[in-house]
C-alpha atoms as a PDB file:
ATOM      1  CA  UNK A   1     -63.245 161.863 163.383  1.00  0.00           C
ATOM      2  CA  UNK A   2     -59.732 162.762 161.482  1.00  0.00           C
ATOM      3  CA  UNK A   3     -58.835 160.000 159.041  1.00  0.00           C
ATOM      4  CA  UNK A   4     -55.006 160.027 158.377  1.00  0.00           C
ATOM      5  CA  UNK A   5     -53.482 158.310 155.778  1.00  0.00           C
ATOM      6  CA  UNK A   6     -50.342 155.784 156.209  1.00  0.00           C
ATOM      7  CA  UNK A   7     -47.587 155.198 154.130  1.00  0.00           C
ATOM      8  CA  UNK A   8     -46.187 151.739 154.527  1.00  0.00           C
ATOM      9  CA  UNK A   9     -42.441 151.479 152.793  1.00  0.00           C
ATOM     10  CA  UNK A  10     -42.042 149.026 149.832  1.00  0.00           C
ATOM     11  CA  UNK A  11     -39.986 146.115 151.213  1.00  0.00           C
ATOM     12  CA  UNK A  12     -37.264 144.845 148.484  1.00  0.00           C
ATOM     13  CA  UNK A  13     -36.897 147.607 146.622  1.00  0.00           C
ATOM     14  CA  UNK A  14     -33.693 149.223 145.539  1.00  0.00           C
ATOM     15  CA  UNK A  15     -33.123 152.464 144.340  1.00  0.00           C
ATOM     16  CA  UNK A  16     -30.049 152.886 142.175  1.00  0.00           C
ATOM     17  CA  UNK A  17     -29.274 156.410 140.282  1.00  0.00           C
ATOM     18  CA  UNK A  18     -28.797 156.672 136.174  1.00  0.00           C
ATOM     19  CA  UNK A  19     -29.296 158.076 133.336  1.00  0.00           C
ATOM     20  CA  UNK A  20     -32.693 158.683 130.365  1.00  0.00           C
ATOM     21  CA  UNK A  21     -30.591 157.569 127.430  1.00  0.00           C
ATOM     22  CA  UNK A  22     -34.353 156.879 125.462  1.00  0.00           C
ATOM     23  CA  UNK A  23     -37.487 158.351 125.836  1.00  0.00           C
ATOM     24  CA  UNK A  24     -39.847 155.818 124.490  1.00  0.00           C
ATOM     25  CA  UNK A  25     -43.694 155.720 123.890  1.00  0.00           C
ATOM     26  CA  UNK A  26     -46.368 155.437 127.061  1.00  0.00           C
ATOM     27  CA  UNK A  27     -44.340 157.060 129.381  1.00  0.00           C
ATOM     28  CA  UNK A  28     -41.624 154.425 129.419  1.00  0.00           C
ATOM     29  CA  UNK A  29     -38.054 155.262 129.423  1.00  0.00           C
ATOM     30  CA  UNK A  30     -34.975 153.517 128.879  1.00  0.00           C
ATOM     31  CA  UNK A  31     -32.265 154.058 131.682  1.00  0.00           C
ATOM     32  CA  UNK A  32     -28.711 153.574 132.098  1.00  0.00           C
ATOM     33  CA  UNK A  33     -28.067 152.158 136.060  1.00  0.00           C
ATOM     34  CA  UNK A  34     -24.721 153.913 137.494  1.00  0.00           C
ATOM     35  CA  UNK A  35     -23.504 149.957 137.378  1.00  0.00           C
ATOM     36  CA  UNK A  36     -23.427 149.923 133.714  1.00  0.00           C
ATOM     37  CA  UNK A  37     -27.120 147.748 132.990  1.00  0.00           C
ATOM     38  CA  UNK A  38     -29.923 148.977 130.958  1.00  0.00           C
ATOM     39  CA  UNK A  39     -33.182 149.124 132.608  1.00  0.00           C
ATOM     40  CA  UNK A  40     -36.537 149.974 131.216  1.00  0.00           C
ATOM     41  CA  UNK A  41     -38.284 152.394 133.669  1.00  0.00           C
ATOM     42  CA  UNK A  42     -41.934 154.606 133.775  1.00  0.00           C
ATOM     43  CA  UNK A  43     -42.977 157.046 135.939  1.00  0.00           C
ATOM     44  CA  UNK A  44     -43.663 157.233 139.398  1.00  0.00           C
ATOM     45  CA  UNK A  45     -47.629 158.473 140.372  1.00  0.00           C
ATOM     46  CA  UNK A  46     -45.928 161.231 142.167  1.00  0.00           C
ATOM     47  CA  UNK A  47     -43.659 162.393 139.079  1.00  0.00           C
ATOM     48  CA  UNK A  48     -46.700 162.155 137.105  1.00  0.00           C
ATOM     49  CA  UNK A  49     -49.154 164.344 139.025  1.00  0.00           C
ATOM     50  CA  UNK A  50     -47.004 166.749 139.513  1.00  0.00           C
ATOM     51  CA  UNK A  51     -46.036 167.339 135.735  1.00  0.00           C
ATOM     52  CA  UNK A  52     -42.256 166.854 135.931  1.00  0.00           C
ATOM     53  CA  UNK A  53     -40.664 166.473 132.663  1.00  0.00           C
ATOM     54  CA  UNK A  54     -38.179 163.690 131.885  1.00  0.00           C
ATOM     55  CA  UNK A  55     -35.614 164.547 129.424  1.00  0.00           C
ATOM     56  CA  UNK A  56     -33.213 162.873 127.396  1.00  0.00           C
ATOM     57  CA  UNK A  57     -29.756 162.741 129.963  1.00  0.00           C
ATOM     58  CA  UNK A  58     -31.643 163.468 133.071  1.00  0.00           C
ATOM     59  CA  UNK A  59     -30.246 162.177 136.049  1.00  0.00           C
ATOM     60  CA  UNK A  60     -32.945 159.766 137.740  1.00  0.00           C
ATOM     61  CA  UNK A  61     -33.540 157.672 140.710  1.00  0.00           C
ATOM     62  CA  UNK A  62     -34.780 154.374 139.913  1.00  0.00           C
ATOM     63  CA  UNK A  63     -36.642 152.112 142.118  1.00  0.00           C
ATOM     64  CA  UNK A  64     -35.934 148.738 140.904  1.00  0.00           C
ATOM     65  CA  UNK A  65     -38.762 145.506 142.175  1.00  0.00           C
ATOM     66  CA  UNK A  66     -36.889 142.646 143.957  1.00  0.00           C
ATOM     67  CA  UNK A  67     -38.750 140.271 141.052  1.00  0.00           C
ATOM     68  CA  UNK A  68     -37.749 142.065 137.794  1.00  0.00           C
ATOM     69  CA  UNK A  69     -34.562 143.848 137.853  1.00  0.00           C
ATOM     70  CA  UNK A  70     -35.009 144.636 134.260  1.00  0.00           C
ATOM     71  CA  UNK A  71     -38.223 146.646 135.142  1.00  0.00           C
ATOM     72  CA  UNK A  72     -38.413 150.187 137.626  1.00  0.00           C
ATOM     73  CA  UNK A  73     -39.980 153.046 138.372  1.00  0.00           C
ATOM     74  CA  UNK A  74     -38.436 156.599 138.036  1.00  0.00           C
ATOM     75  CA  UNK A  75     -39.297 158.384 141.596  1.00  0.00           C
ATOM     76  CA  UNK A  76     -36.916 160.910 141.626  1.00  0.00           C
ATOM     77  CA  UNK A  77     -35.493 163.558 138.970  1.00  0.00           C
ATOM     78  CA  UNK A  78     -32.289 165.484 139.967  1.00  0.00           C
ATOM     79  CA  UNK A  79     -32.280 169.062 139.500  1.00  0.00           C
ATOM     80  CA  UNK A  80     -30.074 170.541 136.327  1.00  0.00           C
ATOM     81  CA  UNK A  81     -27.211 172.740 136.991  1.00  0.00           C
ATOM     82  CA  UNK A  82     -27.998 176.116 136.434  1.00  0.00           C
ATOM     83  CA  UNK A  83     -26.125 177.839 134.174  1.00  0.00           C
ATOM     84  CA  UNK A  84     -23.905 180.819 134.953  1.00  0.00           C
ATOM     85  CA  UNK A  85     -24.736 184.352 133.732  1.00  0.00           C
ATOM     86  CA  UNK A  86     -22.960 186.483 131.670  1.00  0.00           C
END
């Protein structure tokens, strides 16, 4: 018997893009929202096991909960420009 595991989407969340201007203690962040507000955000269980670093000025995706839209969760971190060689 194959067990398969489902996935059910979060209903009410929104995901808005910003910007780490804090790194603060515990994994907690503080981000600036493309709309101007301050949110404080941690890290997403997929971020986490996978060991990607947030750094101060990283571009984010935020998942913000329908209840608390002073509280999200980082899910996605944008890929830097790479530089150009000399």
């Amino acid at each position: 018997m194959i067990m398969s595991k489902v996935y059910q989407a979060k209903e009410g969340g929104i995901d808005m893009e910003g910007v780490v201007t804090h790194c603060l203690s515990n994994g907690l962040f503080r981000v600036k929202l493309e709309n101007g507000f301050y949110v404080l955000a941690h890290l997403s269980g997929k971020i986490r096991r996978n060991y990607i670093r947030i750094l101060l000025g990283d571009k984010v995706v935020v998942e913000l909960s329908s209840y608390d839209l002073t509280r999200g969760r980082i899910i996605h971190r944008f890929r830097q420009k790479k530089s150009t060689p000399r």
